[in-house]
Protein backbone atom coordinates (compact mmCIF):
# COMPACT_ATOMS: atom_id res chain seq x y z
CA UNK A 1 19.17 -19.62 19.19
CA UNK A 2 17.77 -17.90 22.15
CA UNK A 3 19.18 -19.21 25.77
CA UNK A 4 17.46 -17.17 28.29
CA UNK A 5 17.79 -13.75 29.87
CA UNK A 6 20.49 -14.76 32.29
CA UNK A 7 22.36 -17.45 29.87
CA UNK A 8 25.11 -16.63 27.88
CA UNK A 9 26.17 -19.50 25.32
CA UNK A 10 29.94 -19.72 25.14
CA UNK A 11 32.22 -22.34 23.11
CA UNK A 12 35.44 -23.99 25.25
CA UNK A 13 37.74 -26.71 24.47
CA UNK A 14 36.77 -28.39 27.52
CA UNK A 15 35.11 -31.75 27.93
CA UNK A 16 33.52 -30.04 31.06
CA UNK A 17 30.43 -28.79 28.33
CA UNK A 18 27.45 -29.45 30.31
CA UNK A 19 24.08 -29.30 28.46
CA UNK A 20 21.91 -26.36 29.05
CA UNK A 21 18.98 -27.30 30.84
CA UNK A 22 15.36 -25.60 31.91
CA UNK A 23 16.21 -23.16 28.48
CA UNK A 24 12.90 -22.71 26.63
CA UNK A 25 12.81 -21.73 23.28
CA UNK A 26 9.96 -18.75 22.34
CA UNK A 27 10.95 -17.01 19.38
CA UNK A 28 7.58 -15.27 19.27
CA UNK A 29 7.97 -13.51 22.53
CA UNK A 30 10.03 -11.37 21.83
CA UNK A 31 7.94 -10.04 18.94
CA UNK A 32 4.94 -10.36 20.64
CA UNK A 33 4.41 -6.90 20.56
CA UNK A 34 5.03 -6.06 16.77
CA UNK A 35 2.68 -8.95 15.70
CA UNK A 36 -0.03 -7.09 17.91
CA UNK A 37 0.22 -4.42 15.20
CA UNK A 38 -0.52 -6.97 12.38
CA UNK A 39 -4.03 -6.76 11.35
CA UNK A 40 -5.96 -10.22 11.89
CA UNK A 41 -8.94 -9.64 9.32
CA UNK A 42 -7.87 -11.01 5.98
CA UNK A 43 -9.43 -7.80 4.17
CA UNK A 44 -7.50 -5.44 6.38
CA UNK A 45 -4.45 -3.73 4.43
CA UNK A 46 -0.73 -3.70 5.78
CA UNK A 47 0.53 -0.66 4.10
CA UNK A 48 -2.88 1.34 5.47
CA UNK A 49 -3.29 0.07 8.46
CA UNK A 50 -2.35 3.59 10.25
CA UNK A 51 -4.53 5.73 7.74
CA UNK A 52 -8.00 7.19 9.46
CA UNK A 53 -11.41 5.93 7.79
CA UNK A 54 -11.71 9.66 6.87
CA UNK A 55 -8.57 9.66 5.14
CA UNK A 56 -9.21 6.49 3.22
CA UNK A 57 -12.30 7.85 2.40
CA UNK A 58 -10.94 11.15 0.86
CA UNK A 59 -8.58 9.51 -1.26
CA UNK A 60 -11.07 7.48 -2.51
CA UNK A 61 -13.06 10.29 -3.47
CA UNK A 62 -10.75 12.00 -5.36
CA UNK A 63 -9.94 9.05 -7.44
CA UNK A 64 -13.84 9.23 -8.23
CA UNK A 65 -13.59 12.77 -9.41
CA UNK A 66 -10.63 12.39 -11.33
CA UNK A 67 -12.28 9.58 -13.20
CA UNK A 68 -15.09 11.50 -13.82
CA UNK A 69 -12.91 14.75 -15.04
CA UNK A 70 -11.20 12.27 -17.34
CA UNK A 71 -14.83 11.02 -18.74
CA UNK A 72 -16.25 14.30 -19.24
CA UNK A 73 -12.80 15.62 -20.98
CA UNK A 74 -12.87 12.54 -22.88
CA UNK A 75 -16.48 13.08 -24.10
CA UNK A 76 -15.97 16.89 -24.82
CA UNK A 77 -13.01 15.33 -27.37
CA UNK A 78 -15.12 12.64 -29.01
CA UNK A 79 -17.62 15.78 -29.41
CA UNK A 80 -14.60 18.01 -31.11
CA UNK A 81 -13.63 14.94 -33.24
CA UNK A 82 -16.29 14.16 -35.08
CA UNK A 83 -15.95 14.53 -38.80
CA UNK A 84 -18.94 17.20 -38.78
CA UNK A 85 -17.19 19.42 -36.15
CA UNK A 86 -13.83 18.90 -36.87
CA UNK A 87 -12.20 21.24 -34.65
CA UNK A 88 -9.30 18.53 -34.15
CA UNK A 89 -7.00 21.19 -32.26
CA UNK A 90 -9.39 21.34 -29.32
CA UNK A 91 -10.23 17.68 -29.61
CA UNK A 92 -6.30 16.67 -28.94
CA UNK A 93 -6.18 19.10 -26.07
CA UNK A 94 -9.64 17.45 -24.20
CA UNK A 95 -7.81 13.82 -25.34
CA UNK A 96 -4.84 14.96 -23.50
CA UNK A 97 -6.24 16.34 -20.50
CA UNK A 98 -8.86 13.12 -20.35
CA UNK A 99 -5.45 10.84 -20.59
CA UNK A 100 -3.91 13.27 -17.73
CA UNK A 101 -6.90 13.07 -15.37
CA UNK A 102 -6.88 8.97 -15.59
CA UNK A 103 -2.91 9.56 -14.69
CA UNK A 104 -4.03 10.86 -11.65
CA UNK A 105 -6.82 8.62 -10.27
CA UNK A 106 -3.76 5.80 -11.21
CA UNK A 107 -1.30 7.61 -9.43
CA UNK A 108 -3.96 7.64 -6.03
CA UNK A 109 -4.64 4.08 -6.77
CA UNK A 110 -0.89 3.36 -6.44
CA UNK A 111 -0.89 5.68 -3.44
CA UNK A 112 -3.61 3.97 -1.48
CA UNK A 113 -1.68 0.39 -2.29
């Protein structure tokens, strides 16, 4: 329990114990300043709350791109796997790379959490 600045709480065998008076109780003072670093709006993020706009922004970007890679890698594979191309060598290695890509915008997803 807090007592004060100039209080110290001390336990005696005495029947002398006199009752603290004039002690007020304000657990939230002395965090006062950390909650000041809390975000108030309910959309704001905790874990980015010290990340620039720009930076958000970036990261966001790249996730776009890497989704993108990972559609265009997998359409080059559906291409390669068809039964009328059948080059199925290339089509694992564009099925692979499309399943790496999406590894990575997950990965930056995670990241930005």
């Amino acid at each position: 329990m807090f007592m004060g600045k100039n209080l110290v709480p001390c336990a005696t065998k005495d029947s002398n114990n006199h009752p603290l008076t004039d002690v007020i109780f304000e657990p939230f003072e002395e965090v006062k300043k950390e909650l000041n670093l809390v975000p108030t709006v309910p959309q704001a993020s905790l874990a980015r709350k010290k990340y620039t706009n720009d930076y958000k922004a970036t990261i966001k970007e790249q996730i776009s791109v890497e989704y993108n890679v990972s559609y265009v890698y997998h359409v080059i594979f559906a291409y390669f796997d068809r039964d009328n191309v059948a080059l199925k060598g290339l089509a694992k290695v564009f099925k692979e790379s499309s399943e790496e890509e999406r590894v990575h915008a997950e990965k930056l997803m995670e990241y930005q959490v």
